[in-house]
C-alpha atoms as a PDB file:
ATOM      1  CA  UNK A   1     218.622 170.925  20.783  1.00  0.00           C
ATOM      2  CA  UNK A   2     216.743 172.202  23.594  1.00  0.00           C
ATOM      3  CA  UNK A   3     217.098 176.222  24.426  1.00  0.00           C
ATOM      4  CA  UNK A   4     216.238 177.341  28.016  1.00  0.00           C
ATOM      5  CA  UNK A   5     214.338 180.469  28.544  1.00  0.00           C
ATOM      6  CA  UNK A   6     215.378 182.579  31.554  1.00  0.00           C
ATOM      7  CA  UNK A   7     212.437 183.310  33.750  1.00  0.00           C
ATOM      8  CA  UNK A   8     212.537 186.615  33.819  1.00  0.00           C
ATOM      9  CA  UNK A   9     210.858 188.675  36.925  1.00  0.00           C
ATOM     10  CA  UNK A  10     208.242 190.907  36.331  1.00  0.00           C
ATOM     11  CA  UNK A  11     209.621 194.477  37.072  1.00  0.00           C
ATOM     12  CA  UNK A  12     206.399 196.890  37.990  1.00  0.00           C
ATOM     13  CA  UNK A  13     207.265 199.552  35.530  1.00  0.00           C
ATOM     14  CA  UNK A  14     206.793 203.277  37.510  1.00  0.00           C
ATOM     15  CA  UNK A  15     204.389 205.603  36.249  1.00  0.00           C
ATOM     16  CA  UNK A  16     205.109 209.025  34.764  1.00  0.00           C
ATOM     17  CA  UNK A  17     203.628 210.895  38.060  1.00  0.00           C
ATOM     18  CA  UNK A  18     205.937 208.028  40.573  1.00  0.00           C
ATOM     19  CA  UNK A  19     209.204 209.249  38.307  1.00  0.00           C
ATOM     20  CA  UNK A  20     208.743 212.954  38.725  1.00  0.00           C
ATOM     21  CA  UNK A  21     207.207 212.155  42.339  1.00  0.00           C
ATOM     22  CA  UNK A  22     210.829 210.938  43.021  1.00  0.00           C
ATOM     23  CA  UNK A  23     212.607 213.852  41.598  1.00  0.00           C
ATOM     24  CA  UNK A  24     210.544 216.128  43.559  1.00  0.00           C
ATOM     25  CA  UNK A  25     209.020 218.305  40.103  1.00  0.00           C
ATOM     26  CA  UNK A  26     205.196 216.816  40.587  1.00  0.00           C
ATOM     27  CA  UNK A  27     203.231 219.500  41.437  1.00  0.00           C
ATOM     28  CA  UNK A  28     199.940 218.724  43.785  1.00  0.00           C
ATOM     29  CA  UNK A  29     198.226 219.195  41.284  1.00  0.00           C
ATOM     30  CA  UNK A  30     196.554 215.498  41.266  1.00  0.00           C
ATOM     31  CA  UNK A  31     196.636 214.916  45.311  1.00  0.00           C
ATOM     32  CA  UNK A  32     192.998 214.867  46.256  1.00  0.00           C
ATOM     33  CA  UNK A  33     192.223 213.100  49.784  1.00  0.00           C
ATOM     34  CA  UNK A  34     195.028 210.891  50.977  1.00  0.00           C
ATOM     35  CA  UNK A  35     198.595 211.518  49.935  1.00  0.00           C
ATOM     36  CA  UNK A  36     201.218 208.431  49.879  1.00  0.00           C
ATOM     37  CA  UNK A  37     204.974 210.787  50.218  1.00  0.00           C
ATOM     38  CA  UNK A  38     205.869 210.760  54.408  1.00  0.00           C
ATOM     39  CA  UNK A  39     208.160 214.240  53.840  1.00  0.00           C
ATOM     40  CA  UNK A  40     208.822 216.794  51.899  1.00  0.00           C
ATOM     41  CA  UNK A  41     211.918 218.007  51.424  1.00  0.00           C
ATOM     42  CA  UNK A  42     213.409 221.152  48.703  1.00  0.00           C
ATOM     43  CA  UNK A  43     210.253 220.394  46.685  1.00  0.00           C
ATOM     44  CA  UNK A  44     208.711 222.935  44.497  1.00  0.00           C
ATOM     45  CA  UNK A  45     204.835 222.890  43.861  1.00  0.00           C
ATOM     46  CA  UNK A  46     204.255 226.809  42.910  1.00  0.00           C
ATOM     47  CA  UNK A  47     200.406 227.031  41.853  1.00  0.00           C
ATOM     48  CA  UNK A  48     199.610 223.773  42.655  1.00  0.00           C
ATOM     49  CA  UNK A  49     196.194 223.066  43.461  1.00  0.00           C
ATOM     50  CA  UNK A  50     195.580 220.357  46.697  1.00  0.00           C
ATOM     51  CA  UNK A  51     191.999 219.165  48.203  1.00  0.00           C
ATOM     52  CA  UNK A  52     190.869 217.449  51.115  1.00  0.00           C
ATOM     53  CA  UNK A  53     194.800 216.108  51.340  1.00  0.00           C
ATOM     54  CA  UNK A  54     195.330 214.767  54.909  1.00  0.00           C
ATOM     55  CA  UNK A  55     199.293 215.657  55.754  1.00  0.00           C
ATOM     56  CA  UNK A  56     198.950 214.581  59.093  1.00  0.00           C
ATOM     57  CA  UNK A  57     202.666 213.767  60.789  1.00  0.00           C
ATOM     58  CA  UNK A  58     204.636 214.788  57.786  1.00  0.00           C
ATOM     59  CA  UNK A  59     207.731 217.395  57.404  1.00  0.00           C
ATOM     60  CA  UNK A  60     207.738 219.878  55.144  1.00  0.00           C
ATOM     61  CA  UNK A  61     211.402 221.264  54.496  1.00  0.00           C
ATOM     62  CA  UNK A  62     211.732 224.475  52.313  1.00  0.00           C
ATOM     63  CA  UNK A  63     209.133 224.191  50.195  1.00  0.00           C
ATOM     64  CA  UNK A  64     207.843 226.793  48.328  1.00  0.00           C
ATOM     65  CA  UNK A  65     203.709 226.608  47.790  1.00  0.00           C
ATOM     66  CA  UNK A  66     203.227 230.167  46.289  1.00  0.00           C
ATOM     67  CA  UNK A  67     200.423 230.800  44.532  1.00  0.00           C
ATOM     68  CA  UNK A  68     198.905 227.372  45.742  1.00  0.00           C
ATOM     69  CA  UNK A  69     195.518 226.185  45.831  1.00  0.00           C
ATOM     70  CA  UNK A  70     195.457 224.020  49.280  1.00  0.00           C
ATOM     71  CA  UNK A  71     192.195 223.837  50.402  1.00  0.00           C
ATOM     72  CA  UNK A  72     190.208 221.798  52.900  1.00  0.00           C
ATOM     73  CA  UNK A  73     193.554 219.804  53.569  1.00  0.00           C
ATOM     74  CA  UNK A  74     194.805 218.554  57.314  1.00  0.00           C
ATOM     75  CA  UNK A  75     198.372 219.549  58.379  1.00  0.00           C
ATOM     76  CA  UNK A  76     197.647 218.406  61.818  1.00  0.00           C
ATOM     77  CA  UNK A  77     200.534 217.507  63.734  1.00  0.00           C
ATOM     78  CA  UNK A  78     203.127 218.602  60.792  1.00  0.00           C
ATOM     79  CA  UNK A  79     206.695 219.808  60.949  1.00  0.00           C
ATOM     80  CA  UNK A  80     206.862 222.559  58.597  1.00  0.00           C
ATOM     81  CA  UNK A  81     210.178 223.937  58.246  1.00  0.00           C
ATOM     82  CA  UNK A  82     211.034 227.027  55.637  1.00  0.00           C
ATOM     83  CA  UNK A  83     207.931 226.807  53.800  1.00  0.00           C
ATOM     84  CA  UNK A  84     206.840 229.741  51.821  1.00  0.00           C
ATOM     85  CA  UNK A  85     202.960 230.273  51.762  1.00  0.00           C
ATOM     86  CA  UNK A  86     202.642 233.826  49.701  1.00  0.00           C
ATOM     87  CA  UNK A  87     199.432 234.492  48.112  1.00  0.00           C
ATOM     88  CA  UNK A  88     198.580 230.694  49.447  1.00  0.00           C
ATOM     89  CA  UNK A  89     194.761 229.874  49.275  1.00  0.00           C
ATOM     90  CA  UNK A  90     194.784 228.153  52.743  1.00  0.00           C
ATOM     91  CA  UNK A  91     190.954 228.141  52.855  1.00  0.00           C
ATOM     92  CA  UNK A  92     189.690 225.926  55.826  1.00  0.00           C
ATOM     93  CA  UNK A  93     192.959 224.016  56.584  1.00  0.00           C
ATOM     94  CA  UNK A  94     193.702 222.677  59.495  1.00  0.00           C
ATOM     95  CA  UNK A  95     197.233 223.038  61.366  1.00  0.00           C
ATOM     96  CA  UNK A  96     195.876 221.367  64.828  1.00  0.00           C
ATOM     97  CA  UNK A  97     199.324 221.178  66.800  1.00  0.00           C
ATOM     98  CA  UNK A  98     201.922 221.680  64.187  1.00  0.00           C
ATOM     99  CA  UNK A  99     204.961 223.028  64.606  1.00  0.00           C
ATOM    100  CA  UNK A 100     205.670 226.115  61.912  1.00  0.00           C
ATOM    101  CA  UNK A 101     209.295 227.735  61.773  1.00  0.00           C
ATOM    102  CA  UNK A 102     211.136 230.069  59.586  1.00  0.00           C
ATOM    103  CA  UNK A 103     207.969 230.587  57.132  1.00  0.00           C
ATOM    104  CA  UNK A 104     206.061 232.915  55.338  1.00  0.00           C
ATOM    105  CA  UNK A 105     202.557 233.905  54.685  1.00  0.00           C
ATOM    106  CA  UNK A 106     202.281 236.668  52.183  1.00  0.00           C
ATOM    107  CA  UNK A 107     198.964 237.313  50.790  1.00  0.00           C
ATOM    108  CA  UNK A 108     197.823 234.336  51.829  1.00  0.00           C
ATOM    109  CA  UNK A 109     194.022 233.495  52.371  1.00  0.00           C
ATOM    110  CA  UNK A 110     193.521 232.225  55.879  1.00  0.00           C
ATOM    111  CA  UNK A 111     189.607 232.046  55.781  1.00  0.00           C
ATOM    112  CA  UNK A 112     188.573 229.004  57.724  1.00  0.00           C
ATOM    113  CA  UNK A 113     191.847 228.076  58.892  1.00  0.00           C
ATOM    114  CA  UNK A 114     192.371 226.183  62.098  1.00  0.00           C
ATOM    115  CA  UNK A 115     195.529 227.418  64.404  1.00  0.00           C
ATOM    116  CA  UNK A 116     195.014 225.350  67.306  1.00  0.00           C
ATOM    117  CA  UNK A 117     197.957 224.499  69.520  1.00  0.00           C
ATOM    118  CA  UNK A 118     199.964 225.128  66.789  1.00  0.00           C
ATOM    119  CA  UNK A 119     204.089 226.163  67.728  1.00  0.00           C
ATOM    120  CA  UNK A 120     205.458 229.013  65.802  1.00  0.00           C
ATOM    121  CA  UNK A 121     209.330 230.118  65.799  1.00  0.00           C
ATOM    122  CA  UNK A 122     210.308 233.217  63.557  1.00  0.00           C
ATOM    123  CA  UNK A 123     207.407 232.712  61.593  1.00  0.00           C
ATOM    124  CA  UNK A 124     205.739 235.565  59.732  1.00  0.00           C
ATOM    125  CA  UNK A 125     202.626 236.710  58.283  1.00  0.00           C
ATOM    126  CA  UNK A 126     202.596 239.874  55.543  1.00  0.00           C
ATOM    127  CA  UNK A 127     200.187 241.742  54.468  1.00  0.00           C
ATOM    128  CA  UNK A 128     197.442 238.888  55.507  1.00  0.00           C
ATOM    129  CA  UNK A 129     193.817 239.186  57.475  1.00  0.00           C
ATOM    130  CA  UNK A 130     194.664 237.038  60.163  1.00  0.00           C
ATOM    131  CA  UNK A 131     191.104 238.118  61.351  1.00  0.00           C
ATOM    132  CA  UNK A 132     189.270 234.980  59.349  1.00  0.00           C
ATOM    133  CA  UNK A 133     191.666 232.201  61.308  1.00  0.00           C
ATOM    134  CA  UNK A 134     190.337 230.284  64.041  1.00  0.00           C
ATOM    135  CA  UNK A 135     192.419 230.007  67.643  1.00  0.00           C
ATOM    136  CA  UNK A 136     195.724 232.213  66.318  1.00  0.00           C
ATOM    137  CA  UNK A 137     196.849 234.155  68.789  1.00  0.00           C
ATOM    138  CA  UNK A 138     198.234 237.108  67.372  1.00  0.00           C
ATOM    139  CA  UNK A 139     200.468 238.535  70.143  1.00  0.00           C
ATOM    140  CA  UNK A 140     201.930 234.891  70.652  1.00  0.00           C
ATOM    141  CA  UNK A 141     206.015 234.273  70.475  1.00  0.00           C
ATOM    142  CA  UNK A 142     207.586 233.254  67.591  1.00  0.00           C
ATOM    143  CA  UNK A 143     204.928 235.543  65.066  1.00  0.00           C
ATOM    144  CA  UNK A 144     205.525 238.423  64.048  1.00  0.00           C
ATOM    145  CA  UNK A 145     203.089 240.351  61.902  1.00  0.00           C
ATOM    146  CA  UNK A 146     203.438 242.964  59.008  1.00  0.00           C
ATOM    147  CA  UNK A 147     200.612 245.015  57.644  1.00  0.00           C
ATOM    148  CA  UNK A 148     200.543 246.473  55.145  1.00  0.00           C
ATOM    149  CA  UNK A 149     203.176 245.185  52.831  1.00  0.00           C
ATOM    150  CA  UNK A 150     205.963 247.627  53.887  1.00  0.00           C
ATOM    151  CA  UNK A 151     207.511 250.603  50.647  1.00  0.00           C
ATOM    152  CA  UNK A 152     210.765 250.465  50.192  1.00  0.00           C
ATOM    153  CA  UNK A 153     212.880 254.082  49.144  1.00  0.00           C
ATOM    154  CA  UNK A 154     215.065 252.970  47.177  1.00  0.00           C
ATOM    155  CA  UNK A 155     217.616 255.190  45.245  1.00  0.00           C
ATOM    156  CA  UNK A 156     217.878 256.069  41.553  1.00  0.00           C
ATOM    157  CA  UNK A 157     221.114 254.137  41.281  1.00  0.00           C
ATOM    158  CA  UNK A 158     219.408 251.337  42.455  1.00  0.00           C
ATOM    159  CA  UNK A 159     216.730 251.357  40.460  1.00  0.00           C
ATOM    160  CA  UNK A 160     218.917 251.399  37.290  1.00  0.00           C
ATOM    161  CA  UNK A 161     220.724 248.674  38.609  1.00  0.00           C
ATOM    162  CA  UNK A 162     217.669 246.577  39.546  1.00  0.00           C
ATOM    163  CA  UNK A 163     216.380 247.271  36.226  1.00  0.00           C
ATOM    164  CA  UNK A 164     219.521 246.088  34.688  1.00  0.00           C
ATOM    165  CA  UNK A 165     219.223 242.783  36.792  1.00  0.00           C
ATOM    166  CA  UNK A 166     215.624 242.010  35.084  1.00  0.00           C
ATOM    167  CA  UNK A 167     216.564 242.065  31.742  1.00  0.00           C
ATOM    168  CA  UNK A 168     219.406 238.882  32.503  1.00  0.00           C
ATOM    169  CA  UNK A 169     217.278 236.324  31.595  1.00  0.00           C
ATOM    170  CA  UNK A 170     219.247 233.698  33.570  1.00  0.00           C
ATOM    171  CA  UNK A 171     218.502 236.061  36.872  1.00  0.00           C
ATOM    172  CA  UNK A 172     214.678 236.795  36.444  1.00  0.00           C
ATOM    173  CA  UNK A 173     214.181 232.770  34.773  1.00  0.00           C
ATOM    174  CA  UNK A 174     215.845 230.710  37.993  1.00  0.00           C
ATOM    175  CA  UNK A 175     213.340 233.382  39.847  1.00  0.00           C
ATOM    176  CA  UNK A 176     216.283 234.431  42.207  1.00  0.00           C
ATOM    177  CA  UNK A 177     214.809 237.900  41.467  1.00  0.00           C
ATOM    178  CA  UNK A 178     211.576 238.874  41.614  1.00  0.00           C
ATOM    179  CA  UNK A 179     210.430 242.522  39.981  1.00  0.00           C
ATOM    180  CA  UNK A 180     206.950 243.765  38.658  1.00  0.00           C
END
């Protein structure tokens, strides 16, 4: 009695980092230099750290870097699309003819970074020394500029209510509110 064997193809397993690559939780925390991913859409990569990446030609699409380490890294000729850069370390990037809309830089640090050419619609800067960028104009359309970080007066009502808000941890956990 003879038994055949099925060939059976050799499936390239994925790695941990391609799996949650592909459901968008990686943080940048491992890119250094050249980075394989074309866009980036909804992703989330809060205090990641990124060197010497070269997004050149890629979309970013609401994704939130806060608190992000992003240094010496190439954004040249990017589509960056609701992207939220507070308290970003942007040190020496380069954003050579991008096209920026409907972002944010809060607290970010802009020392070094390269603004050349670059298209901005509703995008705005809080509370940051634009004074260290190279080639933004500051008066240009589409930028619009806040410093300092603007006080609120809020009411006493509000306050308790706010306060009431931050001890749901569902609310304050899914960071849909954000107190000190």
């Amino acid at each position: 009695m003879v038994i055949l064997g099925r060939k059976r193809k050799k499936v390239k397993k994925k790695s941990k980092f391609q799996k949650q690559f592909e459901r968008g939780i990686i943080r940048l925390n491992r890119v250094y230099g050249r980075n394989p991913n074309k866009n980036y859409i909804d992703r989330y990569f809060c205090k990641s750290r990124c060197f010497k990446a070269n997004f050149v030609k890629r979309k970013f699409e609401n994704v939130n870097f806060r608190g992000a380490i992003l240094t010496n890294t190439t954004f040249k000729e990017s589509k960056i699309d609701g992207v939220d850069f507070l308290g970003t370390n942007l040190k020496n990037c380069t954003f050579k003819e991008a096209t920026i809309k409907n972002s944010i830089f809060a607290n970010a640090k802009l020392k070094g970074v390269n603004f050349s050419n670059v298209k901005f619609e509703n995008v705005v800067f809080v509370s940051t020394n634009l004074k260290e960028c190279k080639n933004l104009i500051e008066n240009q359309a589409g930028i619009r500029i806040i410093n300092p970080y603007p006080n609120f007066k809020i009411s006493n009502q509000l306050k308790k209510i706010l306060i009431n808000l931050k001890e749901k941890n569902n609310i304050y956990s899914t960071r849909v509110l954000h107190l000190p």
